[in-house]
N, C-alpha and C. Protein backbone atom coordinates (compact mmCIF):
# COMPACT_ATOMS: atom_id res chain seq x y z
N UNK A 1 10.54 -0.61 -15.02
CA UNK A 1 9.71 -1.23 -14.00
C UNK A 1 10.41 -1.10 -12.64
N UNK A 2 9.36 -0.39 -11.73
CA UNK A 2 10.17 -0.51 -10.39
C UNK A 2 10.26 -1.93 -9.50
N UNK A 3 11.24 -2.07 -9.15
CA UNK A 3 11.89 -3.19 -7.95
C UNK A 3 10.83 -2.96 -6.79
N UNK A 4 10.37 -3.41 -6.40
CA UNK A 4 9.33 -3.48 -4.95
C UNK A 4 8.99 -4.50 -4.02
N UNK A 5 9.70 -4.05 -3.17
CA UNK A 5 9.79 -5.40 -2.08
C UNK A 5 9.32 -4.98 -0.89
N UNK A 6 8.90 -6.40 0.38
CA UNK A 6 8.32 -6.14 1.52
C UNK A 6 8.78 -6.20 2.61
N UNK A 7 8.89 -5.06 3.27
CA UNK A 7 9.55 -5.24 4.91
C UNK A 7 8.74 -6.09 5.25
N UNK A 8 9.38 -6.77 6.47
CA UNK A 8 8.70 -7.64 7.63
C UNK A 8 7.98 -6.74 8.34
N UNK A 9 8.04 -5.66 8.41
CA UNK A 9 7.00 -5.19 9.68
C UNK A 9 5.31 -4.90 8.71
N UNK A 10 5.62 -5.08 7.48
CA UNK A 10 4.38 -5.18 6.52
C UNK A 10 3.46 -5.94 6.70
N UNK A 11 4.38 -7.36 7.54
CA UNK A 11 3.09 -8.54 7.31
C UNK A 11 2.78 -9.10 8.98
N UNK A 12 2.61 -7.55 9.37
CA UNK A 12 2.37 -7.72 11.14
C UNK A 12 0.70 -7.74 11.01
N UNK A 13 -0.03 -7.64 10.54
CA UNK A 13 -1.21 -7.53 10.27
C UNK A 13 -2.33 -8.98 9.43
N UNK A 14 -1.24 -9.90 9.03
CA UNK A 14 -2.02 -11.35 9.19
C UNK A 14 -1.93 -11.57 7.48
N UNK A 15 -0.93 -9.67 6.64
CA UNK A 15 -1.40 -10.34 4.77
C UNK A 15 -0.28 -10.64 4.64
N UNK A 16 -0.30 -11.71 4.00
CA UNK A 16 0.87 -12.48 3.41
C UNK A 16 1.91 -11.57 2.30
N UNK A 17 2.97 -11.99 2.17
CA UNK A 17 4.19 -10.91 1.47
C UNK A 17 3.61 -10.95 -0.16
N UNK A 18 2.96 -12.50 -0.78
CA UNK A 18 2.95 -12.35 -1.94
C UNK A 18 1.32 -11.98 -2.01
N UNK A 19 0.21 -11.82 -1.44
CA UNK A 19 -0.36 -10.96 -1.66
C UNK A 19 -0.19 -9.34 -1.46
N UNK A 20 0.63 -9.09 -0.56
CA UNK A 20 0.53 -7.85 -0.51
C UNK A 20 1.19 -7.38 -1.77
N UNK A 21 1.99 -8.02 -2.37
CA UNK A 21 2.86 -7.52 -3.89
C UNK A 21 1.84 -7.46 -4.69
N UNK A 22 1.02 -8.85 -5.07
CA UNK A 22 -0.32 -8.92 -5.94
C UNK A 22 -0.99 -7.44 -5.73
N UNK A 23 -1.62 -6.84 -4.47
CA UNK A 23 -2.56 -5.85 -4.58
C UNK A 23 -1.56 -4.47 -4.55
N UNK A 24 -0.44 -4.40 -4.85
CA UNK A 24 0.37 -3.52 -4.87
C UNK A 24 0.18 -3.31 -6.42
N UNK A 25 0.95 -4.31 -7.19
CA UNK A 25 1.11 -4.41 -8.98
C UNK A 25 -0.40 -4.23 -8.85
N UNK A 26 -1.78 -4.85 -8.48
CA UNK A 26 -3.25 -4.74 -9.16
C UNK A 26 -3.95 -3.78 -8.57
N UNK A 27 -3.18 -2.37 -8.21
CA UNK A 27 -4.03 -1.63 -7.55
C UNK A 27 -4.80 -0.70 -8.14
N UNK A 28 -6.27 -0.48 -6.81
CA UNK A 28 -7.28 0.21 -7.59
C UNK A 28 -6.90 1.70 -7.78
N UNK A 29 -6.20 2.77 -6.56
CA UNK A 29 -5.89 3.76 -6.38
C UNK A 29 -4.06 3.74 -5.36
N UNK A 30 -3.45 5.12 -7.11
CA UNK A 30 -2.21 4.47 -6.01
C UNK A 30 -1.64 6.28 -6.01
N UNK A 31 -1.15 6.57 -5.14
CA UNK A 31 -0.22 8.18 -5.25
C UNK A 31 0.55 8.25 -4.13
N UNK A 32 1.25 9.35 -4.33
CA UNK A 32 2.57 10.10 -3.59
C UNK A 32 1.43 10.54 -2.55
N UNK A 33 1.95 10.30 -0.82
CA UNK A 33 1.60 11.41 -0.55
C UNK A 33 2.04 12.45 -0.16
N UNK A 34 1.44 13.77 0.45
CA UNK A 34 1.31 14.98 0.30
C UNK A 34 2.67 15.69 0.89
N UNK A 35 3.73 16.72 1.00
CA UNK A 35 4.36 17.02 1.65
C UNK A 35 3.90 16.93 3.39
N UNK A 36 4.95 16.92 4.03
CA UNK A 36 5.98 16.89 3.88
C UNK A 36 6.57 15.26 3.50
N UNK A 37 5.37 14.41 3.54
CA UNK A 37 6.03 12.63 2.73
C UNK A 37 6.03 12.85 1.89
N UNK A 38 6.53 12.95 0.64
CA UNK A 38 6.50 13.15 -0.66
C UNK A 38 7.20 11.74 -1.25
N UNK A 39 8.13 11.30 0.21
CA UNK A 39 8.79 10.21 -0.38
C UNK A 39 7.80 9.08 -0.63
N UNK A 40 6.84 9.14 0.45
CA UNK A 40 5.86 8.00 0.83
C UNK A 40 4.74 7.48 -0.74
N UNK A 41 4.20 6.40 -0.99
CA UNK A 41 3.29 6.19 -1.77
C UNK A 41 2.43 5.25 -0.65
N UNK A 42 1.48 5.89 -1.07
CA UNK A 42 -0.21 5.14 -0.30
C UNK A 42 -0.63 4.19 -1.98
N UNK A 43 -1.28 3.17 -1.08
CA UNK A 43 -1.87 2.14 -2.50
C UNK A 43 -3.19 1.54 -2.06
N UNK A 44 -4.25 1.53 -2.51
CA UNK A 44 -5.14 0.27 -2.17
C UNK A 44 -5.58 -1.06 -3.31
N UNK A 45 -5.33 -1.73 -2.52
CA UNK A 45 -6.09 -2.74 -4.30
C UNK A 45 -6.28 -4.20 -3.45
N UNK A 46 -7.05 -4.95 -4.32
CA UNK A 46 -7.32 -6.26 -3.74
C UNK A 46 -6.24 -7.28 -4.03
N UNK A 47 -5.99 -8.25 -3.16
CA UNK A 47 -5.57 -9.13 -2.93
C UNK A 47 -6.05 -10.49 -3.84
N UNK A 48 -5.19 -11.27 -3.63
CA UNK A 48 -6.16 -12.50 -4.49
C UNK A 48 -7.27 -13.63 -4.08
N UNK A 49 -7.18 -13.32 -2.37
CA UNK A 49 -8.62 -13.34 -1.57
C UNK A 49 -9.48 -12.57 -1.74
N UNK A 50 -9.73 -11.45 -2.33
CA UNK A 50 -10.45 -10.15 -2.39
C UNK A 50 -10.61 -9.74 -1.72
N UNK A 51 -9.93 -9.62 -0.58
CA UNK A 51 -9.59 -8.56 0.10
C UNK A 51 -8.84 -7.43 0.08
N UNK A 52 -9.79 -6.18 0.43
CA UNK A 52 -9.38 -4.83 -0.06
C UNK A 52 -8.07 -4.40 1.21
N UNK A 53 -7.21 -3.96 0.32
CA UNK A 53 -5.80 -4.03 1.47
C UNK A 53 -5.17 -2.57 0.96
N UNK A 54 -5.02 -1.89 2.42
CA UNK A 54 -4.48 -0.62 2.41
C UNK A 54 -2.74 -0.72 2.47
N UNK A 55 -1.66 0.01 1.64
CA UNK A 55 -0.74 -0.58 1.63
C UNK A 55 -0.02 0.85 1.69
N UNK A 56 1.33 1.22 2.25
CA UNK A 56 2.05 1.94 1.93
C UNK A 56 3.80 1.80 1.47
N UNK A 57 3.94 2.36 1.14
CA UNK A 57 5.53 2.21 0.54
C UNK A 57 6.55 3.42 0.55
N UNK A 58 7.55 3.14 0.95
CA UNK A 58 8.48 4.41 0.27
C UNK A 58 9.88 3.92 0.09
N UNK A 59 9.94 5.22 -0.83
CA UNK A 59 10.78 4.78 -2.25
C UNK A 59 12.21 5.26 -1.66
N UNK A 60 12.75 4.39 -1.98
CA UNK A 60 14.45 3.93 -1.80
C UNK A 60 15.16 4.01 -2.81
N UNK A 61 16.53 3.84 -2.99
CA UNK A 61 17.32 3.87 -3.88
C UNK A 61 17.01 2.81 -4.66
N UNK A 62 17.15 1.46 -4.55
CA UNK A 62 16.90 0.33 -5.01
C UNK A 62 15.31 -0.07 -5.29
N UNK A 63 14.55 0.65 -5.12
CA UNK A 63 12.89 0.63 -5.64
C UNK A 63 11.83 1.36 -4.34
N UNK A 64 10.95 0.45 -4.27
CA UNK A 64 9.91 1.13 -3.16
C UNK A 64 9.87 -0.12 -2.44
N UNK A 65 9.92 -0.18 -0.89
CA UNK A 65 9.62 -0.63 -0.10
C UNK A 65 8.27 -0.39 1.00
N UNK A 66 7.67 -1.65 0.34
CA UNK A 66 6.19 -1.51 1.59
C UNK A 66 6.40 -1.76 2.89
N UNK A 67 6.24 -1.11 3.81
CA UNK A 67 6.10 -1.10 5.06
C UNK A 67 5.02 -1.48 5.96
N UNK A 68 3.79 -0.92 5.04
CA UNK A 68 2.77 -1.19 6.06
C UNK A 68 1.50 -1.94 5.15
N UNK A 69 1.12 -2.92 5.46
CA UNK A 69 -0.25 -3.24 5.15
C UNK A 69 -1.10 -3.80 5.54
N UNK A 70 -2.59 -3.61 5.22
CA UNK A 70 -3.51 -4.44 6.22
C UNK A 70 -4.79 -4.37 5.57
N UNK A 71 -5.98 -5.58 6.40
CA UNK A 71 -7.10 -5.09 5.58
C UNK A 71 -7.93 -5.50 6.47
N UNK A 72 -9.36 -5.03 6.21
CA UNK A 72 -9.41 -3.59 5.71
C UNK A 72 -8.79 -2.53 5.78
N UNK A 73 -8.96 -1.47 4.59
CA UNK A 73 -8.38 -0.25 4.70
C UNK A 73 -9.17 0.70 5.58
N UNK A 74 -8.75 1.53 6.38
CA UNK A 74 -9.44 2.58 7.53
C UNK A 74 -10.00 3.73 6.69
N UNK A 75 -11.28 4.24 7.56
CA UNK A 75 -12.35 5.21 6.62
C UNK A 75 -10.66 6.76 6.62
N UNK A 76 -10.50 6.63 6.97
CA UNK A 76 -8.87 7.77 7.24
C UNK A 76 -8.28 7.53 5.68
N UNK A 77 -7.71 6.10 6.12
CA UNK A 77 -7.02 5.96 4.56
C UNK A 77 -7.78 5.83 3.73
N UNK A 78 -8.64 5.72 3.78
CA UNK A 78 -9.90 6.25 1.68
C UNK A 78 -9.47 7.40 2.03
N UNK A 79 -10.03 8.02 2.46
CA UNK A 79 -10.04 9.62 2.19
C UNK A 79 -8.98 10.27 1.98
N UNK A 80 -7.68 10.00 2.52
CA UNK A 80 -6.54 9.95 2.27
C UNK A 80 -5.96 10.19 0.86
N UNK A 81 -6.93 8.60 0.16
CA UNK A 81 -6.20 8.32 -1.23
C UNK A 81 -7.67 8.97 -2.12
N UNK A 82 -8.08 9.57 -1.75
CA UNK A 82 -9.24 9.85 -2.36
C UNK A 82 -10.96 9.23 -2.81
N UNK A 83 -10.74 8.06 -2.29
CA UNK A 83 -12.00 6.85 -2.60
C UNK A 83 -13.25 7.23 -1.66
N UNK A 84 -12.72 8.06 -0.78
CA UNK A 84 -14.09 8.43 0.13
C UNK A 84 -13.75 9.58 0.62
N UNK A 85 -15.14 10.83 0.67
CA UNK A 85 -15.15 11.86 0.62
C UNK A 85 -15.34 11.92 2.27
N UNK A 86 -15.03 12.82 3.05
CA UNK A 86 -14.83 13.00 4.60
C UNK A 86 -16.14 13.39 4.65
């Protein structure tokens, strides 16, 4: 099981640290993305408000660290992670 924890600059956007973990572990769509980030993982999943929260992470020695999250997720990031076709 990976270690996954939240930068502070994650919860500049108003979601709280232990939801953003919740829709991290309960997510709907999660992957690497594309070179040249390969390090990076994109995530979306709901929160325990149900709110749909766009999340990213990258992976460190000691696990993956989220950096960024917020919600709603932007019509950019679906398409991104695949949930909506351009």
């Amino acid at each position: 099981m990976e270690n996954t924890y939240v930068h502070p600059h994650a919860l500049r956007h108003g979601v709280a640290e232990d939801e953003i973990l919740y829709a991290w572990k309960n997510f709907i769509s999660k992957r690497h993305r594309d070179i040249p980030n390969t390090d990076q993982i994109i995530a979306v999943g709901f929160d325990r408000q149900g709110r749909f929260v766009q999340m990213v992470g990258i992976v460190k020695e000691d696990g993956v660290m989220i950096y960024h999250a917020m919600t709603p997720p932007t019509t950019s990031f679906l398409v991104e992670i695949g949930l909506v076709r351009k």
